[in-house]
N, C-alpha and C. Protein backbone atom coordinates (compact mmCIF):
# COMPACT_ATOMS: atom_id res chain seq x y z
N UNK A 1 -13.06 13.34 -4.48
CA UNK A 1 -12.91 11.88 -4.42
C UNK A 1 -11.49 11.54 -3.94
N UNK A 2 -11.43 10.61 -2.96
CA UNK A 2 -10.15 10.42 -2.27
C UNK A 2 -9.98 8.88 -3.22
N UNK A 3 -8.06 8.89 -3.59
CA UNK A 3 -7.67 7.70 -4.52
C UNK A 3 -7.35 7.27 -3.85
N UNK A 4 -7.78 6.00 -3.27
CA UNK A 4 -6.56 5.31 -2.43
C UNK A 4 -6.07 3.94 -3.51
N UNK A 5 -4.46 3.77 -4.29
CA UNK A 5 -4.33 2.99 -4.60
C UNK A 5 -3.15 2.05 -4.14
N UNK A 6 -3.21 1.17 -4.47
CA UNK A 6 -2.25 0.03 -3.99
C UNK A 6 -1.42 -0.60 -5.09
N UNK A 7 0.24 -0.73 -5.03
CA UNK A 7 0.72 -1.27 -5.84
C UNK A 7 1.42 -2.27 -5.70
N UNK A 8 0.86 -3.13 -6.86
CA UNK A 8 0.96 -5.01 -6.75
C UNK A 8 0.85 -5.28 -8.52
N UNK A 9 1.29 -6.46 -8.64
CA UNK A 9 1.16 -7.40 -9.95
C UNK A 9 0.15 -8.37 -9.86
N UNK A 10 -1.01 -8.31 -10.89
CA UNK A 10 -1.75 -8.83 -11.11
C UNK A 10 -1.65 -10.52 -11.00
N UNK A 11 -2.63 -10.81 -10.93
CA UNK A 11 -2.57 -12.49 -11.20
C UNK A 11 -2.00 -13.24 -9.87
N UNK A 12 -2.81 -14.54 -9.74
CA UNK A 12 -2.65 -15.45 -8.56
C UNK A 12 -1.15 -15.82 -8.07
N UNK A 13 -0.12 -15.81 -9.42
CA UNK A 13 1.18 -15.67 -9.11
C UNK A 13 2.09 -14.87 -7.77
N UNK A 14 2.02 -13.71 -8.08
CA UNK A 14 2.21 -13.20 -7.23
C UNK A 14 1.33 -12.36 -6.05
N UNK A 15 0.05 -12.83 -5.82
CA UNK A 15 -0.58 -12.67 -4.97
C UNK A 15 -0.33 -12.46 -3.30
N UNK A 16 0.89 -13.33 -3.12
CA UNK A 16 1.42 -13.20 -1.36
C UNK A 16 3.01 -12.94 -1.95
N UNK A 17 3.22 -11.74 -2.76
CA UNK A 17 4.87 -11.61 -3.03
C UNK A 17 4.56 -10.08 -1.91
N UNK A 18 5.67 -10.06 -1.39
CA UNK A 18 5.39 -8.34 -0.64
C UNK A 18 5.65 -7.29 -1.69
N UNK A 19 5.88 -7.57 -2.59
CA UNK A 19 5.62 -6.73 -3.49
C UNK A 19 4.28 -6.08 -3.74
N UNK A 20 3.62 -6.99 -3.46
CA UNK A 20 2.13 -7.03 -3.68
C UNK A 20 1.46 -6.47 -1.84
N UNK A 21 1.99 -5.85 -1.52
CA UNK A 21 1.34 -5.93 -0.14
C UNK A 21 0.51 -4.44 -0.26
N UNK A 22 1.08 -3.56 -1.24
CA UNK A 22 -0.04 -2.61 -1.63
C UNK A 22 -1.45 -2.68 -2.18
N UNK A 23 -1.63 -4.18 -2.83
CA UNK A 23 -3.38 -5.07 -3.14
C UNK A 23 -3.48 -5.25 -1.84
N UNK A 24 -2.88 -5.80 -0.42
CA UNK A 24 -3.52 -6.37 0.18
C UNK A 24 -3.87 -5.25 0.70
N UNK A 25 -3.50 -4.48 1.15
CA UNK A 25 -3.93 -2.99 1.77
C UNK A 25 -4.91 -3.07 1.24
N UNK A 26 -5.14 -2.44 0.23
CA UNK A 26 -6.85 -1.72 -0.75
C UNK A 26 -7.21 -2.94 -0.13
N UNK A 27 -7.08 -4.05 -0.63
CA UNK A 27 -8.17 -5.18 -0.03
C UNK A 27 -8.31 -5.20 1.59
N UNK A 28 -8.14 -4.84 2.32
CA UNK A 28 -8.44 -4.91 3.58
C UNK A 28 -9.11 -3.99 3.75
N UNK A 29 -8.90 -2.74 3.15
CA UNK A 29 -9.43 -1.15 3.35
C UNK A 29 -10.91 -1.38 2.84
N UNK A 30 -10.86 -2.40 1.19
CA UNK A 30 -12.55 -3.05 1.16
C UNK A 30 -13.20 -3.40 1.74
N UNK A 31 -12.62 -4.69 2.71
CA UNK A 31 -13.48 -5.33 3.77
C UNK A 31 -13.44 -4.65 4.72
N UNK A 32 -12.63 -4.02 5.62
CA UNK A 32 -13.24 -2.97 6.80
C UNK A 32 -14.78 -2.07 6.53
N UNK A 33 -14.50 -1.03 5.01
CA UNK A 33 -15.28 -0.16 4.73
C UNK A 33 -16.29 -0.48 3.80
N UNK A 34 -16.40 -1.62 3.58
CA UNK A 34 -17.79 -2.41 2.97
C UNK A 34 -17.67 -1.81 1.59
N UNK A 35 -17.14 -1.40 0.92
CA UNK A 35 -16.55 -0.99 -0.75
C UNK A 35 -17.28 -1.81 -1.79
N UNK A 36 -18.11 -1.40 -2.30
CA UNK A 36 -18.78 -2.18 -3.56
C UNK A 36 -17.98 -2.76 -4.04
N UNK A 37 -18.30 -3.65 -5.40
CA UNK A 37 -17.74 -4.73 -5.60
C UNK A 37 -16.53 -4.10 -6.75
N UNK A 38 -15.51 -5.20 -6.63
CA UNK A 38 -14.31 -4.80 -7.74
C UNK A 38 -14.96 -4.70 -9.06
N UNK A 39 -14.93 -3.98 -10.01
CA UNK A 39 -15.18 -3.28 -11.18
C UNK A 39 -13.85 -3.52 -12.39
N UNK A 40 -13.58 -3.49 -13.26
CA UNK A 40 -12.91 -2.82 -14.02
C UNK A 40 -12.77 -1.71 -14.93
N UNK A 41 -11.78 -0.77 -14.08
CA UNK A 41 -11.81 0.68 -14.50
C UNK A 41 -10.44 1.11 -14.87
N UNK A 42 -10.06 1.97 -15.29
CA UNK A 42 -8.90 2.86 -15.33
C UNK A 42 -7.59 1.65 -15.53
N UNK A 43 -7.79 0.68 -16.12
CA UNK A 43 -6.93 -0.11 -15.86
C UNK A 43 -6.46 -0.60 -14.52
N UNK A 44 -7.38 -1.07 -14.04
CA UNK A 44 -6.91 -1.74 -12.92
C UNK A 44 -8.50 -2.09 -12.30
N UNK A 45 -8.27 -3.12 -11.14
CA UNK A 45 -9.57 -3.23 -10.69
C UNK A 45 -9.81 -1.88 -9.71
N UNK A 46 -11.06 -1.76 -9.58
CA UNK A 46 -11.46 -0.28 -8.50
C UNK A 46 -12.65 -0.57 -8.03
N UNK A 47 -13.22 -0.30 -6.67
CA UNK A 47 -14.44 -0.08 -5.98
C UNK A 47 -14.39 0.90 -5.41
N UNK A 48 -15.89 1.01 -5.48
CA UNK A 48 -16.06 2.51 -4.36
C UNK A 48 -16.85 2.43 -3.24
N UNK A 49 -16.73 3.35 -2.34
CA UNK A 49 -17.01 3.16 -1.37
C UNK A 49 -16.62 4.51 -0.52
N UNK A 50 -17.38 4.84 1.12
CA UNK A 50 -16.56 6.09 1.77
C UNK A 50 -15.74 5.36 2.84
N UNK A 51 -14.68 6.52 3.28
CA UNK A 51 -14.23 6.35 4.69
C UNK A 51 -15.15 7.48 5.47
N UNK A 52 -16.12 6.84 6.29
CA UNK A 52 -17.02 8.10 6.62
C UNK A 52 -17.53 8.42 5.97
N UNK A 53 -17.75 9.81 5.96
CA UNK A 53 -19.22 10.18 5.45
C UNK A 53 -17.84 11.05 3.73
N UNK A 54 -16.67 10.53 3.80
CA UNK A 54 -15.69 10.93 2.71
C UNK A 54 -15.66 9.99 1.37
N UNK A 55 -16.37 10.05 -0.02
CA UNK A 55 -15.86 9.35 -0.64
C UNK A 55 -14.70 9.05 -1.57
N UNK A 56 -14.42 7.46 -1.28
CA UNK A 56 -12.95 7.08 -2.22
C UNK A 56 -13.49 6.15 -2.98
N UNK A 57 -12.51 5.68 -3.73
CA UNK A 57 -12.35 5.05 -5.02
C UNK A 57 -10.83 3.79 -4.46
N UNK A 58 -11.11 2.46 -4.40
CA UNK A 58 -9.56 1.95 -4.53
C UNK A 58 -9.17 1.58 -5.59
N UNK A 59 -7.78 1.43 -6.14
CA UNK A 59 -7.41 1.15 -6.97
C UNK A 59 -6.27 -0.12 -6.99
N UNK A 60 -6.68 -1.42 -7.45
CA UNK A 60 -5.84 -2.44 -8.17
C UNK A 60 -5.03 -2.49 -9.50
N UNK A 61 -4.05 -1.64 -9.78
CA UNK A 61 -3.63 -1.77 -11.38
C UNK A 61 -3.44 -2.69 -12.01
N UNK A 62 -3.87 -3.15 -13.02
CA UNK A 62 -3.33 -4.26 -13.44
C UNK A 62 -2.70 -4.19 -14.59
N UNK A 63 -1.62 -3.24 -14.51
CA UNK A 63 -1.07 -2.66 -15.68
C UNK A 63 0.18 -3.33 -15.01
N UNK A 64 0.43 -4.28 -14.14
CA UNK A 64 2.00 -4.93 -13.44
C UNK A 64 2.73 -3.21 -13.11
N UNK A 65 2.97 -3.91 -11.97
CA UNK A 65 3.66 -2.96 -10.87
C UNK A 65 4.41 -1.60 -11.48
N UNK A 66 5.28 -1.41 -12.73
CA UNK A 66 6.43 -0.88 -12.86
C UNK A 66 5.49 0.02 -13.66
N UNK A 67 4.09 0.18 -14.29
CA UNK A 67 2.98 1.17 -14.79
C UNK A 67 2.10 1.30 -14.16
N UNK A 68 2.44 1.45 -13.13
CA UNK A 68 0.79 1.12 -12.03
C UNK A 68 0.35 2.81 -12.40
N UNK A 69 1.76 3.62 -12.27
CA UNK A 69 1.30 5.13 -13.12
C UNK A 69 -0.06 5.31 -14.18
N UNK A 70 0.16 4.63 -15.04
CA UNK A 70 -1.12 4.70 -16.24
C UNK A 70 -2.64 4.91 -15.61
N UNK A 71 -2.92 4.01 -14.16
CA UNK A 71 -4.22 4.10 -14.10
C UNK A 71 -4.71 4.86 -12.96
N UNK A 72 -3.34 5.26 -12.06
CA UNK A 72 -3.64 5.90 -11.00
C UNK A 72 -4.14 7.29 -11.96
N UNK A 73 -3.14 8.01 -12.81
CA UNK A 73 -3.57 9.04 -13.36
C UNK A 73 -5.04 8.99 -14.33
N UNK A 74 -5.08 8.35 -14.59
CA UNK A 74 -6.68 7.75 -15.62
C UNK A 74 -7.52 8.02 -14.64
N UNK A 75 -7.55 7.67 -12.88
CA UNK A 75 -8.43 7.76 -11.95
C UNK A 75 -8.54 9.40 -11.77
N UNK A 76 -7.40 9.77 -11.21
CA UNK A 76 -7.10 10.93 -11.48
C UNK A 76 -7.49 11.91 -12.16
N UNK A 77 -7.42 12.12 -13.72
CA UNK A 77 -8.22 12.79 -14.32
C UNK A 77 -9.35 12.77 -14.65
N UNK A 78 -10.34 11.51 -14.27
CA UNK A 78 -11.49 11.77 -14.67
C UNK A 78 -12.64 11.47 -13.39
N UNK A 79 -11.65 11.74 -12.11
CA UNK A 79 -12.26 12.57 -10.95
C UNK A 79 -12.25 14.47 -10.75
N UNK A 80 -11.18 14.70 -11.71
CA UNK A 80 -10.61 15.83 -11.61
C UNK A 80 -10.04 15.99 -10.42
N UNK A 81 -9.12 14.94 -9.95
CA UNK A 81 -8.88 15.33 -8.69
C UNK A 81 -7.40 15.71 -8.48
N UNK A 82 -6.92 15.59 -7.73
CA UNK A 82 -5.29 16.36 -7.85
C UNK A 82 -4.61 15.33 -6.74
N UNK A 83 -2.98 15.84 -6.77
CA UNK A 83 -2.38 15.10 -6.23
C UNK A 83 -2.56 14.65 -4.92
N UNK A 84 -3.05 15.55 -4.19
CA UNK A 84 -3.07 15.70 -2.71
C UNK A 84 -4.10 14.60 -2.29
N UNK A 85 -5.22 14.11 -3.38
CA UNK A 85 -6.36 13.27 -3.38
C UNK A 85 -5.35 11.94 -3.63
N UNK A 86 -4.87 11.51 -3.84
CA UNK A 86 -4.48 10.16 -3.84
C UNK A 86 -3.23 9.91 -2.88
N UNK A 87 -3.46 8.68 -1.94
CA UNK A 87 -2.83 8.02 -1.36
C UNK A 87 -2.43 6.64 -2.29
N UNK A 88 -0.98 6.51 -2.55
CA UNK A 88 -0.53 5.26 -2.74
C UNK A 88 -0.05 4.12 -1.98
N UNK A 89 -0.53 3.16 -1.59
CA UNK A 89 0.41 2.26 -0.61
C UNK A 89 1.35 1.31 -1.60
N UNK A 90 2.29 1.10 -0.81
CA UNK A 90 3.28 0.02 -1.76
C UNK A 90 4.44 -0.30 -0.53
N UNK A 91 5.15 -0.96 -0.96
CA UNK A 91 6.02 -1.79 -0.24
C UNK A 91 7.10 -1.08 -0.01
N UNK A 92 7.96 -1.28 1.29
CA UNK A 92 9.27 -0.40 1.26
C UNK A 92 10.37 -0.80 2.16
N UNK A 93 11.28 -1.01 0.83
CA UNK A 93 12.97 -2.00 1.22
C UNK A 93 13.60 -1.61 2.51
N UNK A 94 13.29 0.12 2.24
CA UNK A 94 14.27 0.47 3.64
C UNK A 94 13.60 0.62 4.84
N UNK A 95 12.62 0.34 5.43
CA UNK A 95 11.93 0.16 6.37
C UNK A 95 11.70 -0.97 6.82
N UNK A 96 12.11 -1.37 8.06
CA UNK A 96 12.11 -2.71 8.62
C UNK A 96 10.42 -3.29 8.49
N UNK A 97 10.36 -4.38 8.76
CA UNK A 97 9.00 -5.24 8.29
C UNK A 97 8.23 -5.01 10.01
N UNK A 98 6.71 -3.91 9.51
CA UNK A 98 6.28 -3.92 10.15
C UNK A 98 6.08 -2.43 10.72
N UNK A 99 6.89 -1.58 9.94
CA UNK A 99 6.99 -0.06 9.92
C UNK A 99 6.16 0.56 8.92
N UNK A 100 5.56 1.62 9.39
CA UNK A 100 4.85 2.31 8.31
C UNK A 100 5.17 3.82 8.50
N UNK A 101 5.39 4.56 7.04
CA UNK A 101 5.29 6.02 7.09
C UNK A 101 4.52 6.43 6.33
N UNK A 102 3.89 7.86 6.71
CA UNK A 102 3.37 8.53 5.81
C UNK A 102 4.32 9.40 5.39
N UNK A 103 4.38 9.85 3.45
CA UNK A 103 4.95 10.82 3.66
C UNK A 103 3.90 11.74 1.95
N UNK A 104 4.49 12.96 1.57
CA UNK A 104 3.71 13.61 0.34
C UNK A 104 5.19 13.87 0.30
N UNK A 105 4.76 13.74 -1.42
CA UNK A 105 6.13 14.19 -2.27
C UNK A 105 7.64 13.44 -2.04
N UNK A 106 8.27 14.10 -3.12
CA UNK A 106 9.77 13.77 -2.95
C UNK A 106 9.85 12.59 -4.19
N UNK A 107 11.21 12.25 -4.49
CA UNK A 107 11.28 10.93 -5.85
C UNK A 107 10.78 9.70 -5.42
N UNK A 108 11.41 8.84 -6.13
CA UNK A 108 11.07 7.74 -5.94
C UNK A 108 12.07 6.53 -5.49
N UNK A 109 13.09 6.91 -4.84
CA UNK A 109 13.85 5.49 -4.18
C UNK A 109 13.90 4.81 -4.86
N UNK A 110 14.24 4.59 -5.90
CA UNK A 110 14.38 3.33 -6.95
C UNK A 110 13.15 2.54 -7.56
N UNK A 111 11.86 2.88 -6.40
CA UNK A 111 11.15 2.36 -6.88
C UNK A 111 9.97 2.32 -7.98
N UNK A 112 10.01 1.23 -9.02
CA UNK A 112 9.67 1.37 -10.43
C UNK A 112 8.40 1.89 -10.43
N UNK A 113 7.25 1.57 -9.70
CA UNK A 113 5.72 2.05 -9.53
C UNK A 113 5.48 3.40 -8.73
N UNK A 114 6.45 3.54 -8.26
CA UNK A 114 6.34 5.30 -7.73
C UNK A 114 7.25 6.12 -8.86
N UNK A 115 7.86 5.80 -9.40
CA UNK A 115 8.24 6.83 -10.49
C UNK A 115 7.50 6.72 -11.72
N UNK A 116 6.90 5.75 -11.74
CA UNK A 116 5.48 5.71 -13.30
C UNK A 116 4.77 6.69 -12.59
N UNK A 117 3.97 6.99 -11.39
CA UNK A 117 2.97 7.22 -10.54
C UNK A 117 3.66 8.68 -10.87
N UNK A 118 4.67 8.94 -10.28
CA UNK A 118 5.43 10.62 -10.56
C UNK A 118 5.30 10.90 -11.82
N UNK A 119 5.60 10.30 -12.72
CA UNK A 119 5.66 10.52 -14.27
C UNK A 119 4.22 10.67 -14.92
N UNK A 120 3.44 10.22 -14.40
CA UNK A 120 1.67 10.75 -14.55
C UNK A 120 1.18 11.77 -13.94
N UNK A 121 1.57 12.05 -12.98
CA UNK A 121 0.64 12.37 -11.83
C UNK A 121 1.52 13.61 -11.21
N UNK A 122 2.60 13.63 -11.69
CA UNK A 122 3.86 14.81 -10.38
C UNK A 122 4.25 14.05 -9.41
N UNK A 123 4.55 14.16 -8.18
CA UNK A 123 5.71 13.91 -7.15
C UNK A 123 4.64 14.39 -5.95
N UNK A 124 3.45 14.95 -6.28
CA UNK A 124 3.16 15.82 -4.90
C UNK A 124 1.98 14.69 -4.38
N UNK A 125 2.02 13.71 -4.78
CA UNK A 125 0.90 12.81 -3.82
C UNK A 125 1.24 11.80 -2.56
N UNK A 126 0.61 11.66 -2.00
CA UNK A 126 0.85 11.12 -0.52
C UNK A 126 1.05 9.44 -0.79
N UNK A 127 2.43 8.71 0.50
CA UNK A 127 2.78 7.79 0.32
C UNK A 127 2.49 7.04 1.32
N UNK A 128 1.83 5.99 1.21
CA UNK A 128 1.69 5.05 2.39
C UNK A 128 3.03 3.79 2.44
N UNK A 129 3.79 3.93 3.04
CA UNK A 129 4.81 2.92 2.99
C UNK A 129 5.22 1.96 3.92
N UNK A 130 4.87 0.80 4.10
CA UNK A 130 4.76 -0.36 4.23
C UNK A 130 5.84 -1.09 4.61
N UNK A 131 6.23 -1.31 5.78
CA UNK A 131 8.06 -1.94 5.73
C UNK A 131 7.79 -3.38 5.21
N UNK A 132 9.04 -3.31 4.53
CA UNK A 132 8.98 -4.91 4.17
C UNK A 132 10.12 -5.81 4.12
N UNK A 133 11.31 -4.75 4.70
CA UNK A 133 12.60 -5.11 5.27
C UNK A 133 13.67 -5.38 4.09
N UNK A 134 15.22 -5.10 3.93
CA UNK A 134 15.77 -5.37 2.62
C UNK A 134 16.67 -6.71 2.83
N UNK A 135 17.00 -7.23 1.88
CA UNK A 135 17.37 -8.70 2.12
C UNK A 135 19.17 -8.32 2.67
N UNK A 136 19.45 -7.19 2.59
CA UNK A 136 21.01 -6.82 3.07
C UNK A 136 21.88 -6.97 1.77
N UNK A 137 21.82 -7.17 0.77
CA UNK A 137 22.36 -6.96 -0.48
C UNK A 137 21.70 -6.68 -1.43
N UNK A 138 22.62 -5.75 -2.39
CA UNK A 138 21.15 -4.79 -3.41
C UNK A 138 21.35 -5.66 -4.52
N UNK A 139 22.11 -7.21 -4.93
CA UNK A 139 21.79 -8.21 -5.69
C UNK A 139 20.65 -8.94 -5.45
N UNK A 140 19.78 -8.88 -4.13
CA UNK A 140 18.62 -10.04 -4.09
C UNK A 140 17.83 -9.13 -4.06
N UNK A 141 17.50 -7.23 -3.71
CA UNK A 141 16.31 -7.04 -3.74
C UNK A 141 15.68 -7.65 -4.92
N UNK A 142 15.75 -7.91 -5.85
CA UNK A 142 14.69 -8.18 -6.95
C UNK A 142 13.55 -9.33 -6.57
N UNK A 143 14.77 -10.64 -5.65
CA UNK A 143 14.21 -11.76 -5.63
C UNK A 143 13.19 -11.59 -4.17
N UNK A 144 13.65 -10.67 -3.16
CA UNK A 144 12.83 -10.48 -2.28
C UNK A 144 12.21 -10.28 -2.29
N UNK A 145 11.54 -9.11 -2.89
CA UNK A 145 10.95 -8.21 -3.51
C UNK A 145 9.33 -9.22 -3.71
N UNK A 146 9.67 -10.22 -4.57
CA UNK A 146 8.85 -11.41 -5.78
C UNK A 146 9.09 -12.72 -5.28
N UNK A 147 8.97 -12.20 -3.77
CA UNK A 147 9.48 -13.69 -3.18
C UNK A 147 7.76 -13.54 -2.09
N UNK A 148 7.38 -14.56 -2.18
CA UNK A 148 6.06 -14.52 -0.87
C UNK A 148 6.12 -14.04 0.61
N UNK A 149 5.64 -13.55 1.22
CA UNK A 149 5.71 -13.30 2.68
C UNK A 149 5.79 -14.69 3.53
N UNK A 150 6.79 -14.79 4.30
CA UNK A 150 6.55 -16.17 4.66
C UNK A 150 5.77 -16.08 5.76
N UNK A 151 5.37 -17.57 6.03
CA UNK A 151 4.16 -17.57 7.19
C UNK A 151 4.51 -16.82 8.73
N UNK A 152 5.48 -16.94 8.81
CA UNK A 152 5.57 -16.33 9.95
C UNK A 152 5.70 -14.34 9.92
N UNK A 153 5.55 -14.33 8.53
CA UNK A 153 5.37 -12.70 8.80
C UNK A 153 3.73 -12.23 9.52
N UNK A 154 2.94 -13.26 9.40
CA UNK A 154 1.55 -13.46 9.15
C UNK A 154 1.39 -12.57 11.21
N UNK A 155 2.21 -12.79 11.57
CA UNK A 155 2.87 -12.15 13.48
C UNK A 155 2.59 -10.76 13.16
N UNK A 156 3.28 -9.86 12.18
CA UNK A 156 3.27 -8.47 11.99
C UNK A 156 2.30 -7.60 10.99
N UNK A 157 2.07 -8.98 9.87
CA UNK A 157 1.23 -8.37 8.96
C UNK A 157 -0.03 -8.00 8.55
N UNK A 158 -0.43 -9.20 9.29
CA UNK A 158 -2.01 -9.09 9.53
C UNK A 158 -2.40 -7.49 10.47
N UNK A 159 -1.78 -8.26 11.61
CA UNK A 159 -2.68 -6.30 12.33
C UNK A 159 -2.20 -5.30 11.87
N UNK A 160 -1.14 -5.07 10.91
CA UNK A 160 -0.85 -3.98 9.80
C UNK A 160 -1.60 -3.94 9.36
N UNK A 161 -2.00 -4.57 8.43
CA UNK A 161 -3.26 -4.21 7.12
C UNK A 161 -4.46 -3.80 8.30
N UNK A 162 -5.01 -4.31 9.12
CA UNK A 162 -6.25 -4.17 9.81
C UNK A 162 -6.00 -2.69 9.99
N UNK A 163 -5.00 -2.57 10.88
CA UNK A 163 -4.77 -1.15 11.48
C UNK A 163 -5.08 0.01 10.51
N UNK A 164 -3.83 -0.26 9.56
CA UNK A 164 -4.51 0.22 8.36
C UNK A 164 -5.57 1.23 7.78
N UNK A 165 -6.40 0.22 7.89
CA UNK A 165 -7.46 0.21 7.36
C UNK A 165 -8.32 0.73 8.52
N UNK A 166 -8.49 0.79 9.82
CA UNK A 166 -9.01 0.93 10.74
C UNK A 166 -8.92 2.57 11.27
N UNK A 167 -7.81 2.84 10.52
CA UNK A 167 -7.21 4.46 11.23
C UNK A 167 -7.46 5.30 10.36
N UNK A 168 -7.91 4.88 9.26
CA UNK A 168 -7.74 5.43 7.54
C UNK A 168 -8.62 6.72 7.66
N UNK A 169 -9.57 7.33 8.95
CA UNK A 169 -10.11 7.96 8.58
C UNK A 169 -9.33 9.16 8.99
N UNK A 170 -8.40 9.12 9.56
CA UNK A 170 -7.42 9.92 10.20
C UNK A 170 -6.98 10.63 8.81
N UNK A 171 -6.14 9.99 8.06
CA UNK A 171 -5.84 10.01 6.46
C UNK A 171 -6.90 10.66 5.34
N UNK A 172 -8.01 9.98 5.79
CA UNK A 172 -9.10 10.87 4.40
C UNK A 172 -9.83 12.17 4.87
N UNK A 173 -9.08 12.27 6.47
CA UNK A 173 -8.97 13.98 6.94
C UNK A 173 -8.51 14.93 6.91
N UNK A 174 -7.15 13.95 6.62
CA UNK A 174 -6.01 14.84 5.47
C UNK A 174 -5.22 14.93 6.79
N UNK A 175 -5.16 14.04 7.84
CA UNK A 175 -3.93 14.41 9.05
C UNK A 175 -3.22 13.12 8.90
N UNK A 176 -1.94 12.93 8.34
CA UNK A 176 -2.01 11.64 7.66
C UNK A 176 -0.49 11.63 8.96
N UNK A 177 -0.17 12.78 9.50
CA UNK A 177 0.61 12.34 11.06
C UNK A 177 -0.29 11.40 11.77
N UNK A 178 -1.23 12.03 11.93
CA UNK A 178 -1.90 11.35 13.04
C UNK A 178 -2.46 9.79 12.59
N UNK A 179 -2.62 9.63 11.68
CA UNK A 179 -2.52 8.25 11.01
C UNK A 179 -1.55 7.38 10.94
N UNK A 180 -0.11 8.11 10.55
CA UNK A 180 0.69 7.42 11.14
C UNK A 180 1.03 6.31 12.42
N UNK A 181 1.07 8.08 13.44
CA UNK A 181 0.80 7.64 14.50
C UNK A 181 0.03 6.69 15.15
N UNK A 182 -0.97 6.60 14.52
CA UNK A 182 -1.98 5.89 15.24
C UNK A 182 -1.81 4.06 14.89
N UNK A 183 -1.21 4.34 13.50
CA UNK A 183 -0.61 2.92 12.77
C UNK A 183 0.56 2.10 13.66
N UNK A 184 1.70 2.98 14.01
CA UNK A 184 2.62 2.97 14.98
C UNK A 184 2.43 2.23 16.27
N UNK A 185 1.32 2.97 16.39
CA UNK A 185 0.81 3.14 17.93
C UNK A 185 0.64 1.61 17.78
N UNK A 186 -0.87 1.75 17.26
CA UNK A 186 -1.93 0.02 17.73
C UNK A 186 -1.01 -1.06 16.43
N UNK A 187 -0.03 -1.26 16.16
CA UNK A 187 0.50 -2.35 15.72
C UNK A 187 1.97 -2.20 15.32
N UNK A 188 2.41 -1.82 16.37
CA UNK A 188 3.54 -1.65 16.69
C UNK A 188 4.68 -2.45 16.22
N UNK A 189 6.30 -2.45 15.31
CA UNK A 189 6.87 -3.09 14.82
C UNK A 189 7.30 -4.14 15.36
N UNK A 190 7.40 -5.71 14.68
CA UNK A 190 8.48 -6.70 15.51
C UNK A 190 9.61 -6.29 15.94
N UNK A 191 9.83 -6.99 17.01
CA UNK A 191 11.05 -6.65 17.82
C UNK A 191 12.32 -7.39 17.86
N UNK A 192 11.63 -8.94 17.16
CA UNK A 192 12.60 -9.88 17.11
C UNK A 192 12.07 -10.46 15.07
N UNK A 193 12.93 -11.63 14.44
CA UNK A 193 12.80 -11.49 13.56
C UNK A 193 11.16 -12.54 13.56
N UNK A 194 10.32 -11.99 12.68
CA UNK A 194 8.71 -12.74 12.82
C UNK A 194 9.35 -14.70 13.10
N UNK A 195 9.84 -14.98 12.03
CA UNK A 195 10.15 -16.22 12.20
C UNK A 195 10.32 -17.23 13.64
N UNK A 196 11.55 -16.11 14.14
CA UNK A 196 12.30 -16.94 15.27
C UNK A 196 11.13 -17.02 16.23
N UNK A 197 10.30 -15.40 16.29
CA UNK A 197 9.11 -15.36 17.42
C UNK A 197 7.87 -16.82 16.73
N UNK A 198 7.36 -16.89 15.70
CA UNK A 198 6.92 -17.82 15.59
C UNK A 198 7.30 -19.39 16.60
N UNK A 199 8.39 -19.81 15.77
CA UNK A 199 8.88 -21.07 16.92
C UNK A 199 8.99 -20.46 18.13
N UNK A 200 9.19 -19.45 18.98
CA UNK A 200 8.81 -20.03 19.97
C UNK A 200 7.69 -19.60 20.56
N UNK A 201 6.60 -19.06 19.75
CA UNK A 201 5.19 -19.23 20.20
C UNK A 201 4.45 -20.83 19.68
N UNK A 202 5.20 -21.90 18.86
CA UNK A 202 4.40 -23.18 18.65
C UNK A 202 4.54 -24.12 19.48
């Protein structure tokens, strides 16, 4: 069973914080791959569904972002599945908005839901990471972080998530370069800041 989970904070609150851009992932990865309906499991919401003829499981924690650990591993052990089976997506400061890497293993960059996730689970599972750009001082990541995507990210973010979700089978093949790549490829990073390109596409 392939995990694909996403890490976000529950509730309509922060629903469009980029913090949360790891729900919108799983949620896009639902609607591409037709994923039965959200459930409550393992602490968090989950559907299932395949990529291909591969089946996964997504995962919504709703254990708030900084334990999203608790339910990825709950999925985890009672798939019997191991690290290499779960993909996490989540958000990431040092990557400009609109960049994505794959990577397996290594700590956690400060960040609070990948070191719960390590602290359950080990260090050896695969990372989907999501640029989401840093505000240029390490006093506002918090507020950036829990701040909404503004409309004009809506230029880079949308065919992210699609892409996403569209290449994913590359990933539940276990060639998660070539997924990359292929992420890279068909939705390629802004070049200018989303905003400014907005005005002058209105």
């Amino acid at each position: 069973m392939l995990i694909l989970a996403g890490l976000g904070n529950p509730g309509p609150k922060y629903a469009k914080n980029r913090h949360n851009v790891g729900f919108m992932a799983v949620d896009e990865i639902a609607r591409r791959w037709n994923f039965g309906p959200w459930k409550g499991r393992f602490q968090s919401f989950a559907a299932e569904g395949a990529i291909g003829d591969i089946k996964a499981i997504l995962l919504k924690p709703q254990t708030y972002y900084n334990d999203s650990g608790l339910a990825v591993g709950a999925a985890m052990r009672f798939f019997k599945a191991t690290p290499a089976d779960v993909i996490l997506f989540y958000d990431e400061i040092d990557l400009a908005p609109g960049r994505f890497r794959m990577k397996t293993g290594g700590g956690a960059a400060g960040n609070n839901g990948v070191r719960s996730t390590v602290a359950h689970i080990g260090p050896d599972f695969r990372r989907g990471r999501i640029g989401t750009g840093h505000p240029g001082d390490k006093a506002l990541v918090m507020s950036h972080v829990l701040s909404d995507f503004h409309k004009a990210d809506k230029v880079w973010l949308d065919p992210m998530l699609e892409t996403i979700a569209d290449c994913l089978p590359f990933a539940a093949a276990g060639d998660d370069e070539r997924f990359q790549a292929e992420v890279l490829r068909l939705a390629p990073a802004v070049k200018a800041d989303p905003r400014k390109l907005a005005r002058e596409n209105d």
